[in-house]
N, C-alpha and C. Protein backbone atom coordinates (compact mmCIF):
# COMPACT_ATOMS: atom_id res chain seq x y z
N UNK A 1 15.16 1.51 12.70
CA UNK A 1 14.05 1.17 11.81
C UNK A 1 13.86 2.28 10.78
N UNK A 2 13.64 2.16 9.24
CA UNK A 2 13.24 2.98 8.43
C UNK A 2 11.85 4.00 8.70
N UNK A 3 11.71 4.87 8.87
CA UNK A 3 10.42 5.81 8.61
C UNK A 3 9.80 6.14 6.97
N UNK A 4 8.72 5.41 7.49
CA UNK A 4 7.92 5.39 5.91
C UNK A 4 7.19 6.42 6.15
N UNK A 5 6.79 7.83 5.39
CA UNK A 5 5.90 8.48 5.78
C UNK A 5 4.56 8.18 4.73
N UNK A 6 3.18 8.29 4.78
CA UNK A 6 2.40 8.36 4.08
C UNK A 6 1.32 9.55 3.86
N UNK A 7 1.11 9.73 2.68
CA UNK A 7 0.31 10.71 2.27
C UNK A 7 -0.86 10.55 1.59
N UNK A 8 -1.59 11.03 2.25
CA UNK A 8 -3.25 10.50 1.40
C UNK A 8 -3.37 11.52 0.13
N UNK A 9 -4.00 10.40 -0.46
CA UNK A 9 -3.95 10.57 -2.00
C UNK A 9 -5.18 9.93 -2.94
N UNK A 10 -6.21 10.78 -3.54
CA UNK A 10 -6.97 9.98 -4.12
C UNK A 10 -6.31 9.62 -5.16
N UNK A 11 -6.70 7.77 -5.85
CA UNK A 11 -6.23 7.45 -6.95
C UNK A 11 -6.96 6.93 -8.05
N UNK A 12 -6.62 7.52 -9.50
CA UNK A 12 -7.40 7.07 -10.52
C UNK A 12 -7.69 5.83 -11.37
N UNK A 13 -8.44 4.64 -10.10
CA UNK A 13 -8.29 3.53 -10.66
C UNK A 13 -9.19 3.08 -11.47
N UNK A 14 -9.84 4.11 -11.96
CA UNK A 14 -11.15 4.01 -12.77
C UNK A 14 -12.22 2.26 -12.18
N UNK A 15 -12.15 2.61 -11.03
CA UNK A 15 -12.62 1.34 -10.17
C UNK A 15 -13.16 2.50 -8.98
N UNK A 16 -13.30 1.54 -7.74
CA UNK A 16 -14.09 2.16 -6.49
C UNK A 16 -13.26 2.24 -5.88
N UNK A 17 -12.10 1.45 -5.73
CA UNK A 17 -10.82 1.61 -5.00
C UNK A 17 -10.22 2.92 -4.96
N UNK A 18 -10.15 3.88 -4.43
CA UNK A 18 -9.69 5.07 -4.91
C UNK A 18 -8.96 6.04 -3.83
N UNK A 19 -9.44 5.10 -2.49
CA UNK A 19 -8.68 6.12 -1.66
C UNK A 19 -7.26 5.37 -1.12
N UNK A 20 -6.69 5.97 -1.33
CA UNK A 20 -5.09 5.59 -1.29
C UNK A 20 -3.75 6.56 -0.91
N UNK A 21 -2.73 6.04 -0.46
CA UNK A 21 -1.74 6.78 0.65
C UNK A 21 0.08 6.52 -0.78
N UNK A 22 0.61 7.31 -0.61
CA UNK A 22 1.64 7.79 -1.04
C UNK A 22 2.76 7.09 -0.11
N UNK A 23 3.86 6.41 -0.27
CA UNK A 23 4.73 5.74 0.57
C UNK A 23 6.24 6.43 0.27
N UNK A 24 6.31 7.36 1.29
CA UNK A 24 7.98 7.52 0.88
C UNK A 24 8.99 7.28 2.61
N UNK A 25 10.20 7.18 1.53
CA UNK A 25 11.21 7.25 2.83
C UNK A 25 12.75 7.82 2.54
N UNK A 26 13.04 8.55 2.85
CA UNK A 26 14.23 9.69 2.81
C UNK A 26 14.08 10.22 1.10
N UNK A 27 12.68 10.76 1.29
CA UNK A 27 12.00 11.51 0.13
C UNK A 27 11.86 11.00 -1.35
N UNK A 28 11.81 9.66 -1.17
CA UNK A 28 11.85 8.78 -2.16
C UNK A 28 10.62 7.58 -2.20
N UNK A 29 10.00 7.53 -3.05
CA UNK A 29 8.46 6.93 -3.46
C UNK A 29 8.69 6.01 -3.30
N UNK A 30 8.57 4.65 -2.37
CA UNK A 30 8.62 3.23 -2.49
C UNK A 30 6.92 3.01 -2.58
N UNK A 31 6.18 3.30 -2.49
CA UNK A 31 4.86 2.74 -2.91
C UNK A 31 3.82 2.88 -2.92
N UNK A 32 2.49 2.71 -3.76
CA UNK A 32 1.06 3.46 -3.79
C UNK A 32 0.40 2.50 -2.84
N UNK A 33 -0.59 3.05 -1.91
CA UNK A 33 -1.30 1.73 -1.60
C UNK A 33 -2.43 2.29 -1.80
N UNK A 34 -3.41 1.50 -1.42
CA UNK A 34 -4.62 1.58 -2.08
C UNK A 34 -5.89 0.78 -1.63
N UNK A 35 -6.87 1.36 -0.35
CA UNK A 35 -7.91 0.70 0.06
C UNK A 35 -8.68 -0.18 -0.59
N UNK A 36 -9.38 -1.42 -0.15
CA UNK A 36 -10.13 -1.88 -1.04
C UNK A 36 -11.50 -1.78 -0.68
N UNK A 37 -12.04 -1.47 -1.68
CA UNK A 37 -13.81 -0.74 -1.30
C UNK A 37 -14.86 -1.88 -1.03
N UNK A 38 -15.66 -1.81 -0.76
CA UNK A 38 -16.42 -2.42 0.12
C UNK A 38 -17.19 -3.10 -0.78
N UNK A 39 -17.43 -1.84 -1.97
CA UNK A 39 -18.61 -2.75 -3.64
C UNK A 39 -17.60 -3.64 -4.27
N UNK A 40 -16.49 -3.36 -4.56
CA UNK A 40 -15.77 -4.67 -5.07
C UNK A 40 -15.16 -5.36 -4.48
N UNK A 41 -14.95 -5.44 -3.27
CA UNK A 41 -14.05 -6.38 -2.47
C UNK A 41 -15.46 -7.26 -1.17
N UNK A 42 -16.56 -6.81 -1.13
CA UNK A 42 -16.60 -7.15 0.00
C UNK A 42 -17.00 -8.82 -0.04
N UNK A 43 -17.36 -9.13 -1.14
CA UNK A 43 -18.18 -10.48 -1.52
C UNK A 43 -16.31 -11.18 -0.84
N UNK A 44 -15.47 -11.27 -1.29
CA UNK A 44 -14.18 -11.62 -1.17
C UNK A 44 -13.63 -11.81 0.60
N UNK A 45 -14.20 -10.56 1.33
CA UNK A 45 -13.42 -10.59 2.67
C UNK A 45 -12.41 -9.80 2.91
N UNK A 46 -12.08 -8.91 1.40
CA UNK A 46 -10.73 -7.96 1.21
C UNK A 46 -11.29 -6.23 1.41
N UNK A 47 -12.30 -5.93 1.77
CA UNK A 47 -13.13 -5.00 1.70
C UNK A 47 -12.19 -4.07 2.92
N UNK A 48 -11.85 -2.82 3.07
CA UNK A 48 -11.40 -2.30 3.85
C UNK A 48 -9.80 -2.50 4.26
N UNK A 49 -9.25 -3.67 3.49
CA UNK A 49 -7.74 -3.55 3.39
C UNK A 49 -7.06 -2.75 2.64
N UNK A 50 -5.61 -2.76 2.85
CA UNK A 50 -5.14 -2.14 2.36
C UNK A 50 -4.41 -2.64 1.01
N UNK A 51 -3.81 -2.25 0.24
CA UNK A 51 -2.93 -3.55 -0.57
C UNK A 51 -1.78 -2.54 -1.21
N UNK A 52 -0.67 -3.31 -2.18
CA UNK A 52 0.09 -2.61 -2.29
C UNK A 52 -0.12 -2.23 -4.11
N UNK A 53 -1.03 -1.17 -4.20
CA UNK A 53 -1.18 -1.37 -6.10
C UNK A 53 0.10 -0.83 -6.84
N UNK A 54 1.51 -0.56 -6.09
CA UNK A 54 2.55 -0.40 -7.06
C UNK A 54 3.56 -0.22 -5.55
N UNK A 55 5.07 -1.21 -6.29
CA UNK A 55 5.83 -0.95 -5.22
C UNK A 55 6.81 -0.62 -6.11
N UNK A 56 8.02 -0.04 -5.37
CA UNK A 56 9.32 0.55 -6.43
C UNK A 56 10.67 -0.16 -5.12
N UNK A 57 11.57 -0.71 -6.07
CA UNK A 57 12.39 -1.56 -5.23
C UNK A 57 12.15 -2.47 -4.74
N UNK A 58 12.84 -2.54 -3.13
CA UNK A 58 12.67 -3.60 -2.36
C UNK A 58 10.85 -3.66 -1.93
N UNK A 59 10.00 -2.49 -2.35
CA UNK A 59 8.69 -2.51 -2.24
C UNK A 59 7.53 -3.31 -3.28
N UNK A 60 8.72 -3.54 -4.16
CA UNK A 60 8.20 -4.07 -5.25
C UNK A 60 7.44 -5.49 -5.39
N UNK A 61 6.04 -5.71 -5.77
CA UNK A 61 4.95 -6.97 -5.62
C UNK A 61 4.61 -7.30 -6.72
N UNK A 62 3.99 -8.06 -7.18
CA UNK A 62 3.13 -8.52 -7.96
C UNK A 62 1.47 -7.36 -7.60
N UNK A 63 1.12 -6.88 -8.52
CA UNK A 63 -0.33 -6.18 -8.41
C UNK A 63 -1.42 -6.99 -7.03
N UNK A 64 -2.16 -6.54 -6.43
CA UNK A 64 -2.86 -6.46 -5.25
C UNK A 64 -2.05 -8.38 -5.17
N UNK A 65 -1.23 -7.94 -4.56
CA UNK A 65 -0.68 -9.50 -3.84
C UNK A 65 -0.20 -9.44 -2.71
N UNK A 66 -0.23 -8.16 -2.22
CA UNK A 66 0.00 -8.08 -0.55
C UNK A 66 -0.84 -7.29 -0.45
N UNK A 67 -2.12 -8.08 1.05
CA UNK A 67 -2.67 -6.84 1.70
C UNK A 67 -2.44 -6.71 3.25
N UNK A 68 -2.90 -5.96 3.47
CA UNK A 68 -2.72 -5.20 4.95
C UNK A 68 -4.06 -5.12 6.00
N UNK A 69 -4.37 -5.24 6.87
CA UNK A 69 -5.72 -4.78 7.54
C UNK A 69 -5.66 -3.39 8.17
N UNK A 70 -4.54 -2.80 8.10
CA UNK A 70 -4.48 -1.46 8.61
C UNK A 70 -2.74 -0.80 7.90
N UNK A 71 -3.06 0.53 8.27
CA UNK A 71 -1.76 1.27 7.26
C UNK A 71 -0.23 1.03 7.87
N UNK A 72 -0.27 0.89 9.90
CA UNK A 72 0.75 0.51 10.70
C UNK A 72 0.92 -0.47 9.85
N UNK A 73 -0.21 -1.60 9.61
CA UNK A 73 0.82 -3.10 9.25
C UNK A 73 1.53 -2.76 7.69
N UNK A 74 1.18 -1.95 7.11
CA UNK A 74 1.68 -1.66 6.18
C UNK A 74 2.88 -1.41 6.02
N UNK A 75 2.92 -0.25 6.61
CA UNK A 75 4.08 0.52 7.26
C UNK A 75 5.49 -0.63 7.65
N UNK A 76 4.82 -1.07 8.46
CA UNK A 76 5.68 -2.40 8.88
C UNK A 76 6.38 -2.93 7.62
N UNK A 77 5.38 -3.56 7.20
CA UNK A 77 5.81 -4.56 6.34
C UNK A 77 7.00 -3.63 5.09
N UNK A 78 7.08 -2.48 4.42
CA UNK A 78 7.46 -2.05 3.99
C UNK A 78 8.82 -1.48 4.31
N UNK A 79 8.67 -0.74 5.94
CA UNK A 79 9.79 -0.75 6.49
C UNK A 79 10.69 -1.62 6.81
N UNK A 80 10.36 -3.22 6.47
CA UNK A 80 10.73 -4.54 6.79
C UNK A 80 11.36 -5.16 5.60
N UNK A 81 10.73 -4.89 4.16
CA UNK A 81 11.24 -4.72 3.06
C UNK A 81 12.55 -3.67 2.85
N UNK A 82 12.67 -2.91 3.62
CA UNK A 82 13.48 -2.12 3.39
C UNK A 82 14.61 -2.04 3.41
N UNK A 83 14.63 -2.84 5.17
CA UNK A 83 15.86 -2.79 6.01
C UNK A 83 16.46 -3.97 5.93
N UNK A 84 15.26 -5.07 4.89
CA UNK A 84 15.99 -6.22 4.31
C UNK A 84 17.06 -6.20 3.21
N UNK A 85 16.55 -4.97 2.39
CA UNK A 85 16.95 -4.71 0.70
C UNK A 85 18.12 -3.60 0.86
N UNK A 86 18.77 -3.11 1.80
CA UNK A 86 19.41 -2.33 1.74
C UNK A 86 20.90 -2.81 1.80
């Protein structure tokens, strides 16, 4: 299985969304993710997910079009992208 490591990272989304994790794997950036805050997401049900606000490669999405309920499923899913695209 690929090892994604993540790194917390605040991000400048000139929004509330802001706390967000760094995605690499054999020292290479596959993707930003990016919590969704509670004032703009919560009316929605997306409040406290995760999502993917930029992927590079096989990480690569459409803007908040994949989310996550936690960073493992993330992880997953990315490492799953990976070991598909290689």
């Amino acid at each position: 299985m690929v090892e994604i490591t993540l790194q917390p990272v605040q991000i400048g989304t000139q929004s509330e969304d802001t706390e967000g994790r760094l995605a690499f794997t054999d020292g290479k950036l596959v993707a930003v993710l990016v919590r969704l805050s509670a004032e703009l997401h919560g009316a929605t049900g997306l409040a406290g997910q995760w999502c993917v606000e930029a992927g590079f490669g096989a990480c690569a999405t459409d803007v908040l079009s994949v989310w996550f309920d936690s960073l493992e499923a993330a992880r997953g899913w990315m490492a799953e992208q990976l070991s598909i695209r290689q």
